[in-house]
N, C-alpha and C. Protein backbone atom coordinates (compact mmCIF):
# COMPACT_ATOMS: atom_id res chain seq x y z
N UNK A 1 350.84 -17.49 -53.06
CA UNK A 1 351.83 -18.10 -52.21
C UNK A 1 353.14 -18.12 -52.98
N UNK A 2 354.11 -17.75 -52.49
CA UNK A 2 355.52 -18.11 -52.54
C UNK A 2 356.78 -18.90 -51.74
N UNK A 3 357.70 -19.26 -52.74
CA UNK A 3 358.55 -20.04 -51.86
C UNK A 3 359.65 -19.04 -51.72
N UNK A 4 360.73 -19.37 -50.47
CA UNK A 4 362.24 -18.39 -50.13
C UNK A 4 362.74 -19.66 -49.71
N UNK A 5 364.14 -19.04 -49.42
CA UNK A 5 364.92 -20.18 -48.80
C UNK A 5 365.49 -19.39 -47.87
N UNK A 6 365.13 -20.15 -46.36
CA UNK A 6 366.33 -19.48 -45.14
C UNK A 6 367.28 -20.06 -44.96
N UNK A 7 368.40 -19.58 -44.22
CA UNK A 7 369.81 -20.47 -44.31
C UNK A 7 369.64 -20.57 -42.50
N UNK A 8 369.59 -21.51 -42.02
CA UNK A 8 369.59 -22.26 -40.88
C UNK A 8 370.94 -22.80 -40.64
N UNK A 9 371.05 -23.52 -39.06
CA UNK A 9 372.57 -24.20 -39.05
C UNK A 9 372.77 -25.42 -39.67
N UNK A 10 371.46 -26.11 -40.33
CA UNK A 10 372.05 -27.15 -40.98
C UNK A 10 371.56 -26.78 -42.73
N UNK A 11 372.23 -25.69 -43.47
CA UNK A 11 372.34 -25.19 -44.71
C UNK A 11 370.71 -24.33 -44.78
N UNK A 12 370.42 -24.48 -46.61
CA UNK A 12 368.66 -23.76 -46.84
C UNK A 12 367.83 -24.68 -46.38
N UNK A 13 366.65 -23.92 -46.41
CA UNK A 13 365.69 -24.20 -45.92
C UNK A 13 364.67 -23.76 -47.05
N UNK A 14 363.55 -24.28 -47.51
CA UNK A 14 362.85 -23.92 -48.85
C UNK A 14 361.30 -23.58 -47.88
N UNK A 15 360.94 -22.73 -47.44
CA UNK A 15 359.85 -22.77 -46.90
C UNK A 15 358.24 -21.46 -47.68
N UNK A 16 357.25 -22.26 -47.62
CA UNK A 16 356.07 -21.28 -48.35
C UNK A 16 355.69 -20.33 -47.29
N UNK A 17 355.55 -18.95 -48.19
CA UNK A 17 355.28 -17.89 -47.46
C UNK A 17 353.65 -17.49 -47.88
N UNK A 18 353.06 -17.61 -47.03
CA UNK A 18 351.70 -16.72 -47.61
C UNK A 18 351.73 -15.43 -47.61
N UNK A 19 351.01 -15.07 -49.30
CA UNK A 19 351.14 -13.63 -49.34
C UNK A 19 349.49 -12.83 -49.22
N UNK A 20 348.39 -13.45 -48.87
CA UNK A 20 347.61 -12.91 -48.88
C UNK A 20 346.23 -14.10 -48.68
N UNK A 21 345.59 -13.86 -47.68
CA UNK A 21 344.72 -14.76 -46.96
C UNK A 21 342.94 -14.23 -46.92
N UNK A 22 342.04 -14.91 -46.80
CA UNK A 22 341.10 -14.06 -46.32
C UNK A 22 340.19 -15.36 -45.62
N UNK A 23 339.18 -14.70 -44.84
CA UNK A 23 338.40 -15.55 -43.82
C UNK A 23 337.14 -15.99 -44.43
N UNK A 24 336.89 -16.89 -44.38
CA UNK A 24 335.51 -17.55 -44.94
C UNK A 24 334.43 -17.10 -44.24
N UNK A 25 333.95 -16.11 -43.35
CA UNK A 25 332.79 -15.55 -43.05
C UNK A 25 333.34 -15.90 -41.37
N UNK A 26 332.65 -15.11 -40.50
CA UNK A 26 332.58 -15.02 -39.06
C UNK A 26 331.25 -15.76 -38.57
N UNK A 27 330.12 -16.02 -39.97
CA UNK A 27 329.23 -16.93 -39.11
C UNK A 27 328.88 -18.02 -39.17
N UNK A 28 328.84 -18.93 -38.20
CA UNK A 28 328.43 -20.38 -38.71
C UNK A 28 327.97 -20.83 -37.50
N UNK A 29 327.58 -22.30 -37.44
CA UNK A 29 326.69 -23.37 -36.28
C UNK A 29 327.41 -23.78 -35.41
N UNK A 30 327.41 -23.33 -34.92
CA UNK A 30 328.00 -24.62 -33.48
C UNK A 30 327.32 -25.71 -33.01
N UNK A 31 327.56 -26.24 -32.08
CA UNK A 31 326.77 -27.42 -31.22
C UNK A 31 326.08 -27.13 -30.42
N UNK A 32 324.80 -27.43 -30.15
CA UNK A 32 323.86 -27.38 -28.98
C UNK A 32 322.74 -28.09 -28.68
N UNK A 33 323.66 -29.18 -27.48
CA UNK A 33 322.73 -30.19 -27.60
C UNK A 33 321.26 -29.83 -26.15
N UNK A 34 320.68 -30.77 -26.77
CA UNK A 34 319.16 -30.72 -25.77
C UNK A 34 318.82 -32.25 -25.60
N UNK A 35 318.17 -32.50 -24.40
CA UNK A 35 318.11 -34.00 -23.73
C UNK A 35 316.29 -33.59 -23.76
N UNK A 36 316.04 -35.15 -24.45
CA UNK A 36 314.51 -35.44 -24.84
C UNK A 36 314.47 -36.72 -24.03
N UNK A 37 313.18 -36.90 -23.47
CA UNK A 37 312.50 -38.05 -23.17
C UNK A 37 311.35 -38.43 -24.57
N UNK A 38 312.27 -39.76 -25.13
CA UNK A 38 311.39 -39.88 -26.30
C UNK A 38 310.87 -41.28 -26.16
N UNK A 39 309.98 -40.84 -26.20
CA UNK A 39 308.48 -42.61 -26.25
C UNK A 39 307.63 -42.39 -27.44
N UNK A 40 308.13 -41.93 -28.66
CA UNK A 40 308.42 -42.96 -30.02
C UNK A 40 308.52 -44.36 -30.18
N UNK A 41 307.32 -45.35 -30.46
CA UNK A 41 307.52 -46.53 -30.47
C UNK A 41 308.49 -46.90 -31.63
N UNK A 42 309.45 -47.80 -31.57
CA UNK A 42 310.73 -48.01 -32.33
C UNK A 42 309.37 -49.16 -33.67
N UNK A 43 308.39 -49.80 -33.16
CA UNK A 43 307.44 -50.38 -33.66
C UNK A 43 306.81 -50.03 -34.68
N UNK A 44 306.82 -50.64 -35.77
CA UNK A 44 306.03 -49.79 -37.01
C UNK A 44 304.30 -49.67 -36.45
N UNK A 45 304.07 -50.11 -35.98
CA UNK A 45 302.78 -50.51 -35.69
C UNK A 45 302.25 -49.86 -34.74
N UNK A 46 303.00 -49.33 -34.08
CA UNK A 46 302.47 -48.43 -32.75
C UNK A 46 303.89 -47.21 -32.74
N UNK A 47 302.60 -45.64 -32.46
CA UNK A 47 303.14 -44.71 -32.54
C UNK A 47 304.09 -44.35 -31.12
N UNK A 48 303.26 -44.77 -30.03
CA UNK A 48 303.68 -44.23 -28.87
C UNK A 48 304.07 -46.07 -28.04
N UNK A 49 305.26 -45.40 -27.37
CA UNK A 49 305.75 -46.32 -26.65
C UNK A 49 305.71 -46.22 -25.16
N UNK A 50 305.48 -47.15 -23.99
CA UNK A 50 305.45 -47.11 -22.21
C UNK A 50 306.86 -46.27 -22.45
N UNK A 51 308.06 -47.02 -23.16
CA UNK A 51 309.10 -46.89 -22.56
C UNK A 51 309.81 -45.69 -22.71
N UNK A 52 310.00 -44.71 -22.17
CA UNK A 52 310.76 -43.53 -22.73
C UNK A 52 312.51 -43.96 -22.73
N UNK A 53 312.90 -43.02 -23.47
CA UNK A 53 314.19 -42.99 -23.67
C UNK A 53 314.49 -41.68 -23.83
N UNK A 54 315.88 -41.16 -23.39
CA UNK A 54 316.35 -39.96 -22.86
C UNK A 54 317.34 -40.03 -24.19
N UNK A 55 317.58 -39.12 -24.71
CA UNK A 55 318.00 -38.86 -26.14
C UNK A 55 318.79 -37.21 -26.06
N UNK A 56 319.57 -37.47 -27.23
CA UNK A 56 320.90 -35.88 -26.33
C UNK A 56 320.84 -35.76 -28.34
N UNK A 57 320.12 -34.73 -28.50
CA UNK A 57 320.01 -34.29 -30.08
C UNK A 57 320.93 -32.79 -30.16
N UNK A 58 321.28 -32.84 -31.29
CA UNK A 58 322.12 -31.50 -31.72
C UNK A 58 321.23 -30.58 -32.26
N UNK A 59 320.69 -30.02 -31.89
CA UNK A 59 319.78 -28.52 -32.21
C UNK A 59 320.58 -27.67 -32.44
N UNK A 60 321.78 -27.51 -32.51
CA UNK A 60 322.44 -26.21 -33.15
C UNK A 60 322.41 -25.27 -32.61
N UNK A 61 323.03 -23.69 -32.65
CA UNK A 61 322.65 -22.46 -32.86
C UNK A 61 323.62 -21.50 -33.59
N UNK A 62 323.14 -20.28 -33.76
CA UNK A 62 324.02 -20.21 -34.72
C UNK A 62 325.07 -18.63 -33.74
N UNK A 63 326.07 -18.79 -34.44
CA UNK A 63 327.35 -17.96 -33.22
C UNK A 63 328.42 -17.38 -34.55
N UNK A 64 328.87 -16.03 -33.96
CA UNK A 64 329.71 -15.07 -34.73
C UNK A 64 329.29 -13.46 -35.28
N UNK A 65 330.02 -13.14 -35.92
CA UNK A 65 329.40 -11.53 -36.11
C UNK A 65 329.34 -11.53 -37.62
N UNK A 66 328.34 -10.83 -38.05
CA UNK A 66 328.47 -10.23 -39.26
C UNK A 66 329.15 -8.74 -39.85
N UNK A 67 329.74 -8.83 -40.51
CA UNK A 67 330.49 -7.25 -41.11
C UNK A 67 329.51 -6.11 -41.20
N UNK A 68 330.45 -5.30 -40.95
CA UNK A 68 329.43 -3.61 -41.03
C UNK A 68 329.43 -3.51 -42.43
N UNK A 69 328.49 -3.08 -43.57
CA UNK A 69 328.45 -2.25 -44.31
C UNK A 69 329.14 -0.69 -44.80
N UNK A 70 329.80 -0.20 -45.45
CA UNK A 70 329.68 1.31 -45.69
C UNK A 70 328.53 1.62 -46.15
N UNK A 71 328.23 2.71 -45.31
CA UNK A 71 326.79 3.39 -46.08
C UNK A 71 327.03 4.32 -47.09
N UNK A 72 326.86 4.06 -48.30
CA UNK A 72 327.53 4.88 -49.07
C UNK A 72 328.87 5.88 -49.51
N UNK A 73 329.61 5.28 -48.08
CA UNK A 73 330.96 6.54 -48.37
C UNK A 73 330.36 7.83 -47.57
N UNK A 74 329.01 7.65 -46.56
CA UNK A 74 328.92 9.09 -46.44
C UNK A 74 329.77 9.40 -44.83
N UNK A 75 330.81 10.25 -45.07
CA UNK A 75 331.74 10.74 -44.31
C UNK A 75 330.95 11.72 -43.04
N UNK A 76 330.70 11.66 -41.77
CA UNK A 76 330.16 12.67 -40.86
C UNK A 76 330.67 13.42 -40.08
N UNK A 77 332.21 12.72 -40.32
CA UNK A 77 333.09 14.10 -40.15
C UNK A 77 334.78 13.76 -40.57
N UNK A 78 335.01 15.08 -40.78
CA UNK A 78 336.34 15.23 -41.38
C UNK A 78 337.59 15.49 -40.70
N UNK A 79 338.51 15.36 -40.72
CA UNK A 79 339.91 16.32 -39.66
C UNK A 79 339.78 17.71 -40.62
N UNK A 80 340.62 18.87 -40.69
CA UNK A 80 341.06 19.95 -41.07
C UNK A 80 341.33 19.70 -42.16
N UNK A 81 342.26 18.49 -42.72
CA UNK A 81 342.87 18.14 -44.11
C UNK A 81 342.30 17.48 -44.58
N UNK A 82 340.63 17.75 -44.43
CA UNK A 82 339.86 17.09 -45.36
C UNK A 82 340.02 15.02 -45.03
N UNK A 83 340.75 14.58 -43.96
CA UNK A 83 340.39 12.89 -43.80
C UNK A 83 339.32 12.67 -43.07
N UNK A 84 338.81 11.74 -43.77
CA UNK A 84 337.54 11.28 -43.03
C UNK A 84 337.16 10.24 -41.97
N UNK A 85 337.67 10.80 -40.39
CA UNK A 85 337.70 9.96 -38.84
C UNK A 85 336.34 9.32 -39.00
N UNK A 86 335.31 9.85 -39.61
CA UNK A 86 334.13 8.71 -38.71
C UNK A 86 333.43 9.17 -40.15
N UNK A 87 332.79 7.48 -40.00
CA UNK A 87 331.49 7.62 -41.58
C UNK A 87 330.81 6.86 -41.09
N UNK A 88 329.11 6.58 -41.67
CA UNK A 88 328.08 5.70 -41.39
C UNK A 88 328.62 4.54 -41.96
N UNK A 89 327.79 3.74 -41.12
CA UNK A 89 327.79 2.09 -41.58
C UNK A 89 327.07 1.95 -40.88
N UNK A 90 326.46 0.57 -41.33
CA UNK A 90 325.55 -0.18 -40.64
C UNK A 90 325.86 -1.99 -41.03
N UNK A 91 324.97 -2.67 -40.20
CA UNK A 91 325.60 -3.97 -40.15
C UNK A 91 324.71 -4.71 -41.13
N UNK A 92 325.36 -5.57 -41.81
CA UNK A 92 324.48 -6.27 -42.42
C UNK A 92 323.59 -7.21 -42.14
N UNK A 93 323.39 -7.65 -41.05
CA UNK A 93 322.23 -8.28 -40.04
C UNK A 93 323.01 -9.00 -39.12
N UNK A 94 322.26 -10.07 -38.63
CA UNK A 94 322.70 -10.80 -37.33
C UNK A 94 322.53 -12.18 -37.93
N UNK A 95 323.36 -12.60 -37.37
CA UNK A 95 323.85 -14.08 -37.91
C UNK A 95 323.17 -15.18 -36.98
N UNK A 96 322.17 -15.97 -38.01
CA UNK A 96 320.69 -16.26 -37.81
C UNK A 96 320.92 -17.70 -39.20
N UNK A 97 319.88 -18.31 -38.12
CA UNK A 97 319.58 -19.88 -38.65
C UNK A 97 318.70 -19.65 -39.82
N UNK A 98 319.75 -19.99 -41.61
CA UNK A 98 318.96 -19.61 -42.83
C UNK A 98 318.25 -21.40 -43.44
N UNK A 99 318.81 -22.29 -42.51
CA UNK A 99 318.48 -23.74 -42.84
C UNK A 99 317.59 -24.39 -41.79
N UNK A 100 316.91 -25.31 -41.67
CA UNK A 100 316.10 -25.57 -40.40
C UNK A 100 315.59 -27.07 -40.39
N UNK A 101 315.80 -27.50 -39.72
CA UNK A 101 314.93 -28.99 -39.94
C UNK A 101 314.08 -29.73 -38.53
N UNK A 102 313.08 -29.88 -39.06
CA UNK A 102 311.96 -30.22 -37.68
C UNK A 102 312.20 -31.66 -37.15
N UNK A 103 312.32 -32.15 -36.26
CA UNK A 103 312.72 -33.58 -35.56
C UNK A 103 311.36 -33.70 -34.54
N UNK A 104 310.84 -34.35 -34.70
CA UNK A 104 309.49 -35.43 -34.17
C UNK A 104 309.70 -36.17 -33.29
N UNK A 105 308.71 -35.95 -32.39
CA UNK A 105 309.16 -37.19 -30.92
C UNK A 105 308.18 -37.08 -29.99
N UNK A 106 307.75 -38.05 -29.67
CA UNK A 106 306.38 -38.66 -28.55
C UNK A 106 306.84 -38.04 -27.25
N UNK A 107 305.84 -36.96 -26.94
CA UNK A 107 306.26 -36.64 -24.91
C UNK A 107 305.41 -37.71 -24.16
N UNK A 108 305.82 -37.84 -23.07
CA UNK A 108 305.70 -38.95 -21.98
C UNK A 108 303.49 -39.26 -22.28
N UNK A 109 303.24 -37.15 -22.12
CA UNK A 109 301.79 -37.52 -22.48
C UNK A 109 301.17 -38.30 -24.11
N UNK A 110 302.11 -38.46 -24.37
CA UNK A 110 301.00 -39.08 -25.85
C UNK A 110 301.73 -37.91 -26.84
N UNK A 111 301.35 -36.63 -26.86
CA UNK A 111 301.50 -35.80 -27.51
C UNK A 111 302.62 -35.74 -28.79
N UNK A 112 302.72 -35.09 -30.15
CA UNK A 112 303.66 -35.91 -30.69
C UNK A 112 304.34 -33.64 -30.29
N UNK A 113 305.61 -33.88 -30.89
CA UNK A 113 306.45 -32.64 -30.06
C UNK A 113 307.31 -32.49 -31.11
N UNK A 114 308.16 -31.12 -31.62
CA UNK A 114 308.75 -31.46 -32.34
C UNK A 114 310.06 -30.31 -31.86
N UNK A 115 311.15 -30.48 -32.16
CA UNK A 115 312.48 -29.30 -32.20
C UNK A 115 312.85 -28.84 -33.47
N UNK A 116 313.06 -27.49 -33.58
CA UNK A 116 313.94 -27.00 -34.22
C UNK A 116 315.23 -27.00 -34.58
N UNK A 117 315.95 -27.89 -35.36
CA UNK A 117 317.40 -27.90 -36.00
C UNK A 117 317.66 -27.26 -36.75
N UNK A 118 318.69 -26.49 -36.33
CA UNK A 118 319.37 -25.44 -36.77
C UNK A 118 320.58 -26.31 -38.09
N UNK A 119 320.18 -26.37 -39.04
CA UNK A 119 321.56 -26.93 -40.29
C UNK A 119 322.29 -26.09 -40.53
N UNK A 120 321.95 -24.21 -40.85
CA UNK A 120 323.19 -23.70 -41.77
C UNK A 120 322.86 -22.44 -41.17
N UNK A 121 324.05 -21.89 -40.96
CA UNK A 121 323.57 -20.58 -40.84
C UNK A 121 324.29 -19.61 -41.14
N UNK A 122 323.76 -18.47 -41.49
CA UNK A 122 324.33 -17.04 -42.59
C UNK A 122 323.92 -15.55 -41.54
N UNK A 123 324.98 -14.42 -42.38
CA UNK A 123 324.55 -13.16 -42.12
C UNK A 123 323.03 -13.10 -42.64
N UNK A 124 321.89 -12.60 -42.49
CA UNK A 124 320.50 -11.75 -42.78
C UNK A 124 320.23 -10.90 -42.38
């Protein structure tokens, strides 16, 4: 980063210029919520509860693109002067839930149930 000065109508102006930036990755989590009926007794003593309760949890997913690869530099075709218009690549995977955490909860039958939370997620 650098500073300049512009001259405006009321004299300089000292303002930072960025000279060079880069992006912290294209993939990460968003929000995605899901609505549970949970009869989890709040009771240490008892697992399952009459009363259900309707519950709005963040399960995550994961959203964005991952970068292509060069495949080695190998060129598949050339112009006349020897530049190279088109070369292989391939992608470095799909941008996928690398963190996970299981959340527990009583369905109406008794049954205990669990979701998938999505915490972090990366190119693979």
């Amino acid at each position: 980063m650098r500073t300049t000065a512009i001259e405006g109508p009321n004299g300089s102006e000292c303002v930072s210029v960025i000279e060079q930036c880069s992006c912290v990755g294209s993939c990460f989590r968003i929000a995605h919520l899901q609505h549970i009926y949970n009869f989890t007794s709040t009771d240490p003593e008892a697992n399952f509860s009459a009363d259900g309760r309707i519950e709005v949890v963040d399960v995550g997913r994961c959203s964005g693109e991952c970068d292509a690869l060069d495949a080695g530099g190998r060129c598949v075709f050339k112009s006349s002067d020897g530049v190279c218009l088109m070369s292989l690549q391939h992608s470095v995977g799909s941008c996928s839930a690398v963190q996970r955490e299981r959340l527990f909860y009583h369905a109406q039958d008794g049954e205990v149930r669990n979701l998938n939370v999505v915490k972090k997620c990366a190119c693979s």
